[in-house]
C-alpha atoms as a PDB file:
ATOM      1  CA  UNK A   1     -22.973   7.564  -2.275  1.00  0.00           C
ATOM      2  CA  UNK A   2     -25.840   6.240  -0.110  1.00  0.00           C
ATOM      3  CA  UNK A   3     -24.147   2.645   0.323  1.00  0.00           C
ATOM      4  CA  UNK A   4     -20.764   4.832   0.961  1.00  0.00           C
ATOM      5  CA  UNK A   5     -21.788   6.911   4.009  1.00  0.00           C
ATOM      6  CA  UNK A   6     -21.994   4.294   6.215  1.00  0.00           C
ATOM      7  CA  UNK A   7     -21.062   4.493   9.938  1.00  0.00           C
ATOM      8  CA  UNK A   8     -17.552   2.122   8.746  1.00  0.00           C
ATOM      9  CA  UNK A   9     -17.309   4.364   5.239  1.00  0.00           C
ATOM     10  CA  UNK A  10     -17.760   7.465   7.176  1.00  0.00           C
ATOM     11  CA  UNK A  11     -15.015   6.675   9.384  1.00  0.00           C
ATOM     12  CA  UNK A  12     -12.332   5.191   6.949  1.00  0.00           C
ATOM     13  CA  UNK A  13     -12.742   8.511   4.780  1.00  0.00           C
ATOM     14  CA  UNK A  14     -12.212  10.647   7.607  1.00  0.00           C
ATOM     15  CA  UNK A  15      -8.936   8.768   8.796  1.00  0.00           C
ATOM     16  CA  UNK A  16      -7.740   8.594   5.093  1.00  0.00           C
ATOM     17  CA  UNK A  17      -8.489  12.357   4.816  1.00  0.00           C
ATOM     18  CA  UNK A  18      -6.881  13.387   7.658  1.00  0.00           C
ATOM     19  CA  UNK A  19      -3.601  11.041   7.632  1.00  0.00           C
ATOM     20  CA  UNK A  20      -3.832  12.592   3.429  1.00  0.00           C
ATOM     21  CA  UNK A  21      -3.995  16.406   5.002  1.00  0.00           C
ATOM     22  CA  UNK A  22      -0.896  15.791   7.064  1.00  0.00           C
ATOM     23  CA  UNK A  23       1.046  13.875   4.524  1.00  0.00           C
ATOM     24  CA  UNK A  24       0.528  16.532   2.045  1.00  0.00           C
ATOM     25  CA  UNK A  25       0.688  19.787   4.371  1.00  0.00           C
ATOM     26  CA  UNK A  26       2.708  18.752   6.876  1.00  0.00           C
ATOM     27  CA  UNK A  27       6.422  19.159   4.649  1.00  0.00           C
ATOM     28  CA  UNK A  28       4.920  22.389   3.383  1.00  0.00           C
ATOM     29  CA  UNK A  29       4.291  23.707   6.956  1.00  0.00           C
ATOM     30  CA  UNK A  30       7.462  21.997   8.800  1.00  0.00           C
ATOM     31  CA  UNK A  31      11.166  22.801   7.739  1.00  0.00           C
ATOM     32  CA  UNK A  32      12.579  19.158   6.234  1.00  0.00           C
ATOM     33  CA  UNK A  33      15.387  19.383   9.562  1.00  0.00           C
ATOM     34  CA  UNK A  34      12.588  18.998  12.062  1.00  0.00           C
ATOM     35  CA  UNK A  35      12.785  15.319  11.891  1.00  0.00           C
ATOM     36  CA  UNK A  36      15.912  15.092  12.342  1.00  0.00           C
ATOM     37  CA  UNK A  37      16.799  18.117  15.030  1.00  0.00           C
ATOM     38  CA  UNK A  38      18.185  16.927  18.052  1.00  0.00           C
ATOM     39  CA  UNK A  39      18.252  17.725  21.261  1.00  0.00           C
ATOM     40  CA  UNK A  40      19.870  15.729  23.609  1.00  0.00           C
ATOM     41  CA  UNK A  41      18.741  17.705  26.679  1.00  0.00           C
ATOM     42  CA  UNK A  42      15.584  16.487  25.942  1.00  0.00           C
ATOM     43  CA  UNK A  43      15.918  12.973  25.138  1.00  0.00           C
ATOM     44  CA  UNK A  44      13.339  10.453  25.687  1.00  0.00           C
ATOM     45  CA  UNK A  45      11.395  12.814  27.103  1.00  0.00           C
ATOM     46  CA  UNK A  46       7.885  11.515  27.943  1.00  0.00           C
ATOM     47  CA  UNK A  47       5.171  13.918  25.961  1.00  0.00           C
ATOM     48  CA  UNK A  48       4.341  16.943  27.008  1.00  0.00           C
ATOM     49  CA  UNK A  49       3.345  20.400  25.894  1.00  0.00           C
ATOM     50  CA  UNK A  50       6.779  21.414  24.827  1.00  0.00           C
ATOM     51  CA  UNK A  51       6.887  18.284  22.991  1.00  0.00           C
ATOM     52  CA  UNK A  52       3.475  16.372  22.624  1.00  0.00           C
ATOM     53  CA  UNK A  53       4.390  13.132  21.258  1.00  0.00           C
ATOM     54  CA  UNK A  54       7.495  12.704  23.290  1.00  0.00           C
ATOM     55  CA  UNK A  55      10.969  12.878  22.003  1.00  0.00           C
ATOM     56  CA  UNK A  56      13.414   9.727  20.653  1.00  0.00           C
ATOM     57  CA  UNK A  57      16.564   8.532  21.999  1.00  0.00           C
ATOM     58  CA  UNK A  58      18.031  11.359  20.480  1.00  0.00           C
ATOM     59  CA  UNK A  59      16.073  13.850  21.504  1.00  0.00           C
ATOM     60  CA  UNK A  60      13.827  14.156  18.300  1.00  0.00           C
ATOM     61  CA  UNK A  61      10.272  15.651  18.416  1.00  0.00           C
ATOM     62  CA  UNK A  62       7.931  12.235  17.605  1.00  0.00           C
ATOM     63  CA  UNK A  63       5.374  14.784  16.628  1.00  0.00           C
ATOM     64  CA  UNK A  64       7.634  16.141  13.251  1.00  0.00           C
ATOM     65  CA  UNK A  65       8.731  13.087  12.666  1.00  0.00           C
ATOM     66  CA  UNK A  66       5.388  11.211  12.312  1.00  0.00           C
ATOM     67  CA  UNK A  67       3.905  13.881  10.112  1.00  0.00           C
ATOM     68  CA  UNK A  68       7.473  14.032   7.903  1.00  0.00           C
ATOM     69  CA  UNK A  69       7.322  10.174   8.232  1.00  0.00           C
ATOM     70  CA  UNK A  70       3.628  10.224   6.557  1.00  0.00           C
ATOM     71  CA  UNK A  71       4.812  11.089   3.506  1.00  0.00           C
ATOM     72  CA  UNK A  72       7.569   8.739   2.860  1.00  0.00           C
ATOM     73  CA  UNK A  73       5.547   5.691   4.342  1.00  0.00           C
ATOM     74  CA  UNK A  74       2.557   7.044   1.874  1.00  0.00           C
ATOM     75  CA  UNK A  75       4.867   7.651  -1.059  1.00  0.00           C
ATOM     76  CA  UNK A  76       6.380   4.090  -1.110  1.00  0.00           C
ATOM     77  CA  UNK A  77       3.075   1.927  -0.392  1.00  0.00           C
ATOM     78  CA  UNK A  78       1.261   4.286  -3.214  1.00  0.00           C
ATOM     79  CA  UNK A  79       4.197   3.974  -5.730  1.00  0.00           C
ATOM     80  CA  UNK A  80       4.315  -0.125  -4.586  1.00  0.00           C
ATOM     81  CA  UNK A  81       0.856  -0.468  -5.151  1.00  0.00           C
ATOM     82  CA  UNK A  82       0.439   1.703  -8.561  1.00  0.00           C
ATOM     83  CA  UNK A  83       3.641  -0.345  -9.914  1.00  0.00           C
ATOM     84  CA  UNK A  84       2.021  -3.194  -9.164  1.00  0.00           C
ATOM     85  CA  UNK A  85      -1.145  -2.332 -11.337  1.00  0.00           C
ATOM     86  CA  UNK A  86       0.901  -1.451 -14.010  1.00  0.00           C
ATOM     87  CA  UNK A  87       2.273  -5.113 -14.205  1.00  0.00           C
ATOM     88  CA  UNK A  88      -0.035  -7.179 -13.114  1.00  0.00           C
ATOM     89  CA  UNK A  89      -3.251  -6.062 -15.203  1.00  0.00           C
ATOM     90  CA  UNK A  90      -1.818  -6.906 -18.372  1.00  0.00           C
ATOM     91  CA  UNK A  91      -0.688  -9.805 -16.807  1.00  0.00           C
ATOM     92  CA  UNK A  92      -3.731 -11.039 -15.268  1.00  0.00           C
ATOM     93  CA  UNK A  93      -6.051  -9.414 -18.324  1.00  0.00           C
ATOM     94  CA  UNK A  94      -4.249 -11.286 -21.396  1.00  0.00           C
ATOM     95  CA  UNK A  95      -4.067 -14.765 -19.504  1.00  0.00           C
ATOM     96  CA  UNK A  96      -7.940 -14.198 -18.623  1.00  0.00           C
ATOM     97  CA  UNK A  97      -8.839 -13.334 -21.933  1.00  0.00           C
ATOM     98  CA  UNK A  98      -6.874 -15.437 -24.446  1.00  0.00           C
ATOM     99  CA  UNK A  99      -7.034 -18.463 -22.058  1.00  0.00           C
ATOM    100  CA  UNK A 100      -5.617 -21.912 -22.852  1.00  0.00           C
ATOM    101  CA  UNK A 101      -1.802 -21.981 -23.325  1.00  0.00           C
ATOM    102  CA  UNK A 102      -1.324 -18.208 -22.977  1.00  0.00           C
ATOM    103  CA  UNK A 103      -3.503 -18.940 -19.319  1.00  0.00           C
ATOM    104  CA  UNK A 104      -0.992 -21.502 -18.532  1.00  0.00           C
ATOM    105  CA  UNK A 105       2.226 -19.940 -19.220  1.00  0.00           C
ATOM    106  CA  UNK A 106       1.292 -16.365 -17.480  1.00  0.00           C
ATOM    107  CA  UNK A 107      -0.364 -18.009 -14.714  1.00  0.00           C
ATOM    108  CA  UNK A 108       2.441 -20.587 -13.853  1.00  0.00           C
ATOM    109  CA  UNK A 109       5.017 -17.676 -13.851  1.00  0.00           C
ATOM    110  CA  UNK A 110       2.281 -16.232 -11.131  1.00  0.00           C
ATOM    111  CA  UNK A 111       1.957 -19.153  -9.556  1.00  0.00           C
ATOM    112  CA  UNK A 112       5.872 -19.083  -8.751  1.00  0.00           C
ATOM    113  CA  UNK A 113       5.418 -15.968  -7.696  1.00  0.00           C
ATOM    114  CA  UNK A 114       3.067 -17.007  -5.541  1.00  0.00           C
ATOM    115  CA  UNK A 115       5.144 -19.996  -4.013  1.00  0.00           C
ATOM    116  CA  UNK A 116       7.137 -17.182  -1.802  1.00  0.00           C
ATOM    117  CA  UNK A 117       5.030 -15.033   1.123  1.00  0.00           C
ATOM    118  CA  UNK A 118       4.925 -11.619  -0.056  1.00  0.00           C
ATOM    119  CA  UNK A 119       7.176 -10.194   2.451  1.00  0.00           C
ATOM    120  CA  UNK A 120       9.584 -12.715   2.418  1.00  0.00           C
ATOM    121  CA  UNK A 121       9.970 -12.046  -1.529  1.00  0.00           C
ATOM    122  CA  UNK A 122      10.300  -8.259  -1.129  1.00  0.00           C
ATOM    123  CA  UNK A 123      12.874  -9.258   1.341  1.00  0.00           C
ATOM    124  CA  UNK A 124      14.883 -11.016  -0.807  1.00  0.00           C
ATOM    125  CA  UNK A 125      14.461  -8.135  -3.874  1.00  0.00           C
ATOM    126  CA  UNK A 126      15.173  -5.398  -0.875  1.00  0.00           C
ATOM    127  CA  UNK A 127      18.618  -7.418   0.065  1.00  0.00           C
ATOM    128  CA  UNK A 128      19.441  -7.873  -3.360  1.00  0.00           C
ATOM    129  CA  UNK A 129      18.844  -4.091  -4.584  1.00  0.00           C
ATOM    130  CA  UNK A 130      20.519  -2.784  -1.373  1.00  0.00           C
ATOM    131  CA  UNK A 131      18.367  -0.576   0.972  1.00  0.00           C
ATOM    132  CA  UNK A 132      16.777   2.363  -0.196  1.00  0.00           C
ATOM    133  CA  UNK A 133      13.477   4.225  -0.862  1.00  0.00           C
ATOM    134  CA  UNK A 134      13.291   3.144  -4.359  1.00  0.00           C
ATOM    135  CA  UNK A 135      14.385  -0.321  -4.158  1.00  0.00           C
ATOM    136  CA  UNK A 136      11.460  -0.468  -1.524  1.00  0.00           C
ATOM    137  CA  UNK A 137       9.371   0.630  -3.962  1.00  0.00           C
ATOM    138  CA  UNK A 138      10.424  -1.741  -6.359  1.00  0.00           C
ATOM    139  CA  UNK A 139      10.577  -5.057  -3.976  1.00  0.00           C
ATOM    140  CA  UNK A 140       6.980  -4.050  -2.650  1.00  0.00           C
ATOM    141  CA  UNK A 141       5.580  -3.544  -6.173  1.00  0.00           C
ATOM    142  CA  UNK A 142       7.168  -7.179  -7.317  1.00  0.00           C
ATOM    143  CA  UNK A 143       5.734  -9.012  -4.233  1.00  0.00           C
ATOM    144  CA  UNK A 144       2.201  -7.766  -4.695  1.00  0.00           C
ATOM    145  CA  UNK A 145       2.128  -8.029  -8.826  1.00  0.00           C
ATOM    146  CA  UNK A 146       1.031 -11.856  -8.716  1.00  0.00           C
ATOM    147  CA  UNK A 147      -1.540 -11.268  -6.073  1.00  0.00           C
ATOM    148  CA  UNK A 148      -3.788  -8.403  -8.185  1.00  0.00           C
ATOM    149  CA  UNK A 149      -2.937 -10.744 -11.023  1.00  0.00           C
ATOM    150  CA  UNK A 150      -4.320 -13.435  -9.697  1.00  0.00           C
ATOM    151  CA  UNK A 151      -7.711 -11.518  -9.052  1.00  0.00           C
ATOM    152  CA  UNK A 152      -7.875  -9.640 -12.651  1.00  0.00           C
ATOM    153  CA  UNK A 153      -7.382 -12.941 -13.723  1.00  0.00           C
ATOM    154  CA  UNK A 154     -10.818 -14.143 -12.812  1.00  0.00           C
ATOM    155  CA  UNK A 155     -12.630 -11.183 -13.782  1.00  0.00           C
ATOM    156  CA  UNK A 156     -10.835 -11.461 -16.701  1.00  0.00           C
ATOM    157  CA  UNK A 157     -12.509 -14.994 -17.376  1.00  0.00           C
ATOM    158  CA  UNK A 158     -15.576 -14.029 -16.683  1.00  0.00           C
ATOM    159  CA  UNK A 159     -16.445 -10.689 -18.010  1.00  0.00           C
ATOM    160  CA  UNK A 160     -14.653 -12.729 -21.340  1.00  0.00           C
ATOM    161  CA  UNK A 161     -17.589 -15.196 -21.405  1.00  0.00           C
ATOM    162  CA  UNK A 162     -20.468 -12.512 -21.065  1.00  0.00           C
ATOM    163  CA  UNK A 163     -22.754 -12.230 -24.433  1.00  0.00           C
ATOM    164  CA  UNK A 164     -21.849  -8.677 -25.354  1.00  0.00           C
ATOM    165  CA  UNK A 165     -17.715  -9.838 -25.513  1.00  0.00           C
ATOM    166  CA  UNK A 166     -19.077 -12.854 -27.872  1.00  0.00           C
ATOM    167  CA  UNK A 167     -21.316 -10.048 -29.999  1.00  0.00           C
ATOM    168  CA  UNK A 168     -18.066  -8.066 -30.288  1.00  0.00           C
ATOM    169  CA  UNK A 169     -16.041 -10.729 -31.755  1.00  0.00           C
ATOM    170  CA  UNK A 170     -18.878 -11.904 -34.094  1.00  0.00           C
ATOM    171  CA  UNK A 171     -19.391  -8.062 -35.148  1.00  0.00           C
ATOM    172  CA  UNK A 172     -15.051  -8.511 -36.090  1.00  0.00           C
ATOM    173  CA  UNK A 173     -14.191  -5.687 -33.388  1.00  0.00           C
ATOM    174  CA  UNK A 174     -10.063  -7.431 -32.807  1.00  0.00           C
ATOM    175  CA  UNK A 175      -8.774  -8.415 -29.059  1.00  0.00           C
ATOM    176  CA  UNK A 176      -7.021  -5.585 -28.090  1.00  0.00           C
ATOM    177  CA  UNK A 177     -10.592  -3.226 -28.393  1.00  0.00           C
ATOM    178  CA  UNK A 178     -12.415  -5.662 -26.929  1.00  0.00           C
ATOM    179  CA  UNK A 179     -10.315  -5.596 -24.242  1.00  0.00           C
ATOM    180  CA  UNK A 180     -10.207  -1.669 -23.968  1.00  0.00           C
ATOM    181  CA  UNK A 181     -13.325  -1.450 -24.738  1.00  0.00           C
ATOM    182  CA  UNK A 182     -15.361  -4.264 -22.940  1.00  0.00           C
ATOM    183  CA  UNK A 183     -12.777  -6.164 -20.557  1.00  0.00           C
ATOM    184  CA  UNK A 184     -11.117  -3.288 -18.782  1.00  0.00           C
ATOM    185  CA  UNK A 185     -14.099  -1.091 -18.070  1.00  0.00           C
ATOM    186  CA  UNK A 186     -15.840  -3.751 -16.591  1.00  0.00           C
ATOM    187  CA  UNK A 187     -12.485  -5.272 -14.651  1.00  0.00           C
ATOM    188  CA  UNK A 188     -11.890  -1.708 -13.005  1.00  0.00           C
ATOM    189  CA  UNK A 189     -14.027  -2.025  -9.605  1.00  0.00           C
ATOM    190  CA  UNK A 190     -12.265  -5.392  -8.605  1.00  0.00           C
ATOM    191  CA  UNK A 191      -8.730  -3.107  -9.728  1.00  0.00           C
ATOM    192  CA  UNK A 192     -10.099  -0.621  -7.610  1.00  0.00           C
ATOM    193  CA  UNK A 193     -11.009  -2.469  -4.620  1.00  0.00           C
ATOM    194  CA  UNK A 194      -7.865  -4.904  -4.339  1.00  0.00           C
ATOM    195  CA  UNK A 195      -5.545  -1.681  -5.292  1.00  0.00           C
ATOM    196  CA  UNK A 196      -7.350   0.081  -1.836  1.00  0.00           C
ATOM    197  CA  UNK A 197      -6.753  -2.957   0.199  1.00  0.00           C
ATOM    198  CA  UNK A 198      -3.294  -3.955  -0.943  1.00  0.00           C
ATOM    199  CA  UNK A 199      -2.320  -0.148   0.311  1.00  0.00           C
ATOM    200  CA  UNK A 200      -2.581  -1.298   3.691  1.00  0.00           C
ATOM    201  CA  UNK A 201      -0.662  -4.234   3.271  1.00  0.00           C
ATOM    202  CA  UNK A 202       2.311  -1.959   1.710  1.00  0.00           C
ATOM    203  CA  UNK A 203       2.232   0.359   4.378  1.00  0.00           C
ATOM    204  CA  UNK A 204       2.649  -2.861   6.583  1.00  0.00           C
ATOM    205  CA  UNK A 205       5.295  -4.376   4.358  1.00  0.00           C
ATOM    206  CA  UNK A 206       7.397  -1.074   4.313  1.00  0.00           C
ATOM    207  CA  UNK A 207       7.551  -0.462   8.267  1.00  0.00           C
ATOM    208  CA  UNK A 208       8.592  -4.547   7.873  1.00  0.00           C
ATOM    209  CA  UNK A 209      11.016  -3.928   5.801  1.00  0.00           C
ATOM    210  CA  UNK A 210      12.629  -0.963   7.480  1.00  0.00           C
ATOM    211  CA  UNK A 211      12.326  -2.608  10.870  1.00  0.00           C
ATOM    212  CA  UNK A 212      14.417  -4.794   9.374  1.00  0.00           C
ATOM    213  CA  UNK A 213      16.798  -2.744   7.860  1.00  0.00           C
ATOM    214  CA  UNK A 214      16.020  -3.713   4.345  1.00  0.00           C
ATOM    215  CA  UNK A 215      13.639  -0.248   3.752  1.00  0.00           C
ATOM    216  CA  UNK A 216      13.813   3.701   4.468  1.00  0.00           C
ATOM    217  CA  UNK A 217      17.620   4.203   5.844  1.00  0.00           C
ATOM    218  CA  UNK A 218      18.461   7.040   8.562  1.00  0.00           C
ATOM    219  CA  UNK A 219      18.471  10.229   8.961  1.00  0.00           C
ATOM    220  CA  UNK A 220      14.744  10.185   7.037  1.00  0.00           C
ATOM    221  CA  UNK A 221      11.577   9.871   8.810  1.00  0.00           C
ATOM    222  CA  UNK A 222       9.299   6.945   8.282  1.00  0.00           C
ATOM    223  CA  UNK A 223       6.420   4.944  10.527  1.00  0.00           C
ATOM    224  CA  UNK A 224       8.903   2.050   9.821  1.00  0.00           C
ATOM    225  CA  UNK A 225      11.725   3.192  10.311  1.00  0.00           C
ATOM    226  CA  UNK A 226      10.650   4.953  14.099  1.00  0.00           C
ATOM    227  CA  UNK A 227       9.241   1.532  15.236  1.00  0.00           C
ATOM    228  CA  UNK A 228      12.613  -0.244  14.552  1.00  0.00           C
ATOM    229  CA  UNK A 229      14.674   2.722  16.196  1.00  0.00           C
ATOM    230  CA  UNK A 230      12.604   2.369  19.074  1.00  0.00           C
ATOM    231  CA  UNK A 231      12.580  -1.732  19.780  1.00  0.00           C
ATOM    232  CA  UNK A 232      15.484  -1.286  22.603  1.00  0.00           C
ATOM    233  CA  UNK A 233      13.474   1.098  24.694  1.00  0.00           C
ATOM    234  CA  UNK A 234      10.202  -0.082  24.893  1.00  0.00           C
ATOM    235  CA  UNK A 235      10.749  -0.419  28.621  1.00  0.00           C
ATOM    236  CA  UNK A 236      12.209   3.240  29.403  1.00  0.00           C
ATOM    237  CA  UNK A 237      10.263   4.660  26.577  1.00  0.00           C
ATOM    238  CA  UNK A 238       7.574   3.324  25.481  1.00  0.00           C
ATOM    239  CA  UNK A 239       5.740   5.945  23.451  1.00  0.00           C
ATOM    240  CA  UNK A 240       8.639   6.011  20.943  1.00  0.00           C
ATOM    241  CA  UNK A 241       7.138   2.803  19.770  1.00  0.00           C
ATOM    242  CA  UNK A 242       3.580   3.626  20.337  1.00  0.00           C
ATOM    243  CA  UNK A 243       3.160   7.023  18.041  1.00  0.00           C
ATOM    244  CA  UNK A 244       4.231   5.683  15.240  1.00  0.00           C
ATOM    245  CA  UNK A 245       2.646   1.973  15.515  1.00  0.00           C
ATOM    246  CA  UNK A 246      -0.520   4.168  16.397  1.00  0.00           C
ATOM    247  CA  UNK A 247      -0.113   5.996  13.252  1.00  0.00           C
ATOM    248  CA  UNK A 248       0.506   2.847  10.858  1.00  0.00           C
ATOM    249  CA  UNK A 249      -2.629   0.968  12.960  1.00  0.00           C
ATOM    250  CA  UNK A 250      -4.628   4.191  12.101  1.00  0.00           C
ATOM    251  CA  UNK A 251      -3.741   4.225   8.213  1.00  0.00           C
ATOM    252  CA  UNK A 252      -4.184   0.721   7.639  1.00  0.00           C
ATOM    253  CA  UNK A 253      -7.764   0.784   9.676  1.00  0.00           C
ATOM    254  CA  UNK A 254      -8.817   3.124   7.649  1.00  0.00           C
ATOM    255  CA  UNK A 255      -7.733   1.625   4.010  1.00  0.00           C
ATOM    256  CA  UNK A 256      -9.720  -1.420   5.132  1.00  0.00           C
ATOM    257  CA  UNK A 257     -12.508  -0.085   6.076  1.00  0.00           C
ATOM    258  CA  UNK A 258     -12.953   2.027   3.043  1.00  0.00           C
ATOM    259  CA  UNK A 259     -11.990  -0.982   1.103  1.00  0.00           C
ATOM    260  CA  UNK A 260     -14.523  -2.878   2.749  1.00  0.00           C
ATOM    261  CA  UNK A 261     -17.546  -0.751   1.730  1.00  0.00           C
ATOM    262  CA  UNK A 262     -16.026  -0.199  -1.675  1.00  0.00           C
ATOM    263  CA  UNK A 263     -16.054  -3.994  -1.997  1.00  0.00           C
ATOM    264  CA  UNK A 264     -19.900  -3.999  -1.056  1.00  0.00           C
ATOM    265  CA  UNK A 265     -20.758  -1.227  -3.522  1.00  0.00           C
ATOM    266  CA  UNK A 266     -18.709  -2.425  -6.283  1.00  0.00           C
ATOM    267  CA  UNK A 267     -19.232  -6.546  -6.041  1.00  0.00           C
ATOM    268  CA  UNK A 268     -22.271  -7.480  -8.040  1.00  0.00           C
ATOM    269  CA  UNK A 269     -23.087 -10.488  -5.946  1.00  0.00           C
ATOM    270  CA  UNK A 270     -23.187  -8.446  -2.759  1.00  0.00           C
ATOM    271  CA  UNK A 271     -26.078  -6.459  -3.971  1.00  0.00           C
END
């Protein structure tokens, strides 16, 4: 805790806490129509106190919709990310651990994987799914499976060589405890570390994707989703733009930072 509270810990926890308090409470306070009330009276209306964000082209409160949006843009890079871990640290613990020909087959599939840039790949997956929340989910999850496998991997490798591993097999404990037992516990903080940073690069990846069209689809409310509604009116509206790229700058600051000092505190060799 005393290597956590530094000046860039105490910062990334606060940001994560509060963009965490409005993602949770904010649906619970707000009515789910007040992202997507309109009134064209007020459109592009520049903020004020009536409206403190600003309004859309169509007259939308920014404000509702970036605390409505948290949730959805939260929701898919944590469900990305989690899905991820579920496939790749199997992946990358079995090729680690057995090595030789199971190492080569695993890690060449990985490696193919690997061949495509993440986003481009969860792209491709988005187009072929067809648009939606869960096929976001799904593309984001795929793209970033060979990375964390990649990493487990080599901790994988190396915790596998370590003296007590080679006392468990001589004592006749089989592979799959050893893993449980031995491999996994000792894999976790590089899990944990990679799993924090690779949140910020989903939350990036799904306001890609729905700029693009490929992600969250109208009428919902996501940081993504805003920023591509908003690229014709940058000029005559600028703030449109701004709130929610301020929001997804924000979250991904934070994840970073807190990954960051998680990395330092968990890393043997930085100590």
């Amino acid at each position: 805790m005393r290597r956590f509270l530094t000046t860039k810990g105490i910062i990334g926890l606060t940001l994560l806490i509060l963009i965490a308090l409005v993602a949770i409470l904010g649906p619970l306070i707000l009515s789910p129509d007040a992202a997507t009330a309109m009134d064209m009276t007020a459109r592009r209306s520049p903020p004020s106190f009536k409206h403190p964000f600003g309004t859309d082209q169509l007259g939308r409160d920014l404000l509702f919709r970036v605390v409505l949006g948290a949730r959805t843009s939260l929701e898919i890079a944590v469900s990305a990310v989690m899905m991820s871990i579920v496939l790749g640290l199997p992946l990358g613990m079995i090729s680690g651990y057995f090595g030789g020909r199971t190492d080569n087959i695993l890690m060449r599939l990985v490696d193919t994987l690997l061949a495509f840039p993440a986003l481009l790949l969860a792209l491709t997956i988005s187009a072929v799914l067809g648009p939606n929340v869960q096929n976001t989910i799904i593309a984001i999850g795929i793209a970033f499976t060979p990375f964390l496998a990649r990493i487990i991997r080599g901790e994988a490798l190396r915790v596998a060589q370590m003296p007590y591993v080679e006392a468990a097999r001589a004592s006749g404990t089989t592979d799959v405890m050893i893993m449980v037992r031995h491999v996994l516990p000792n894999i976790l903080p590089a899990v944990i570390v990679q799993g924090t940073i690779s949140l910020a690069f989903a939350i990036l990846a799904e306001a890609g994707l729905s700029f693009l069209g490929l992600g969250t689809q109208p009428p919902a409310a996501s940081w993504g989703l805003m920023i591509q509604a908003s690229r014709d009116q940058l000029d005559i509206a600028p703030w449109t733009a701004l709130v929610p790229g301020l929001a997804v700058a924000l979250t991904v600051l934070g994840l970073n930072m807190v990954g960051d000092v998680l990395r330092d505190i968990l890393d043997p060799r930085s100590k």
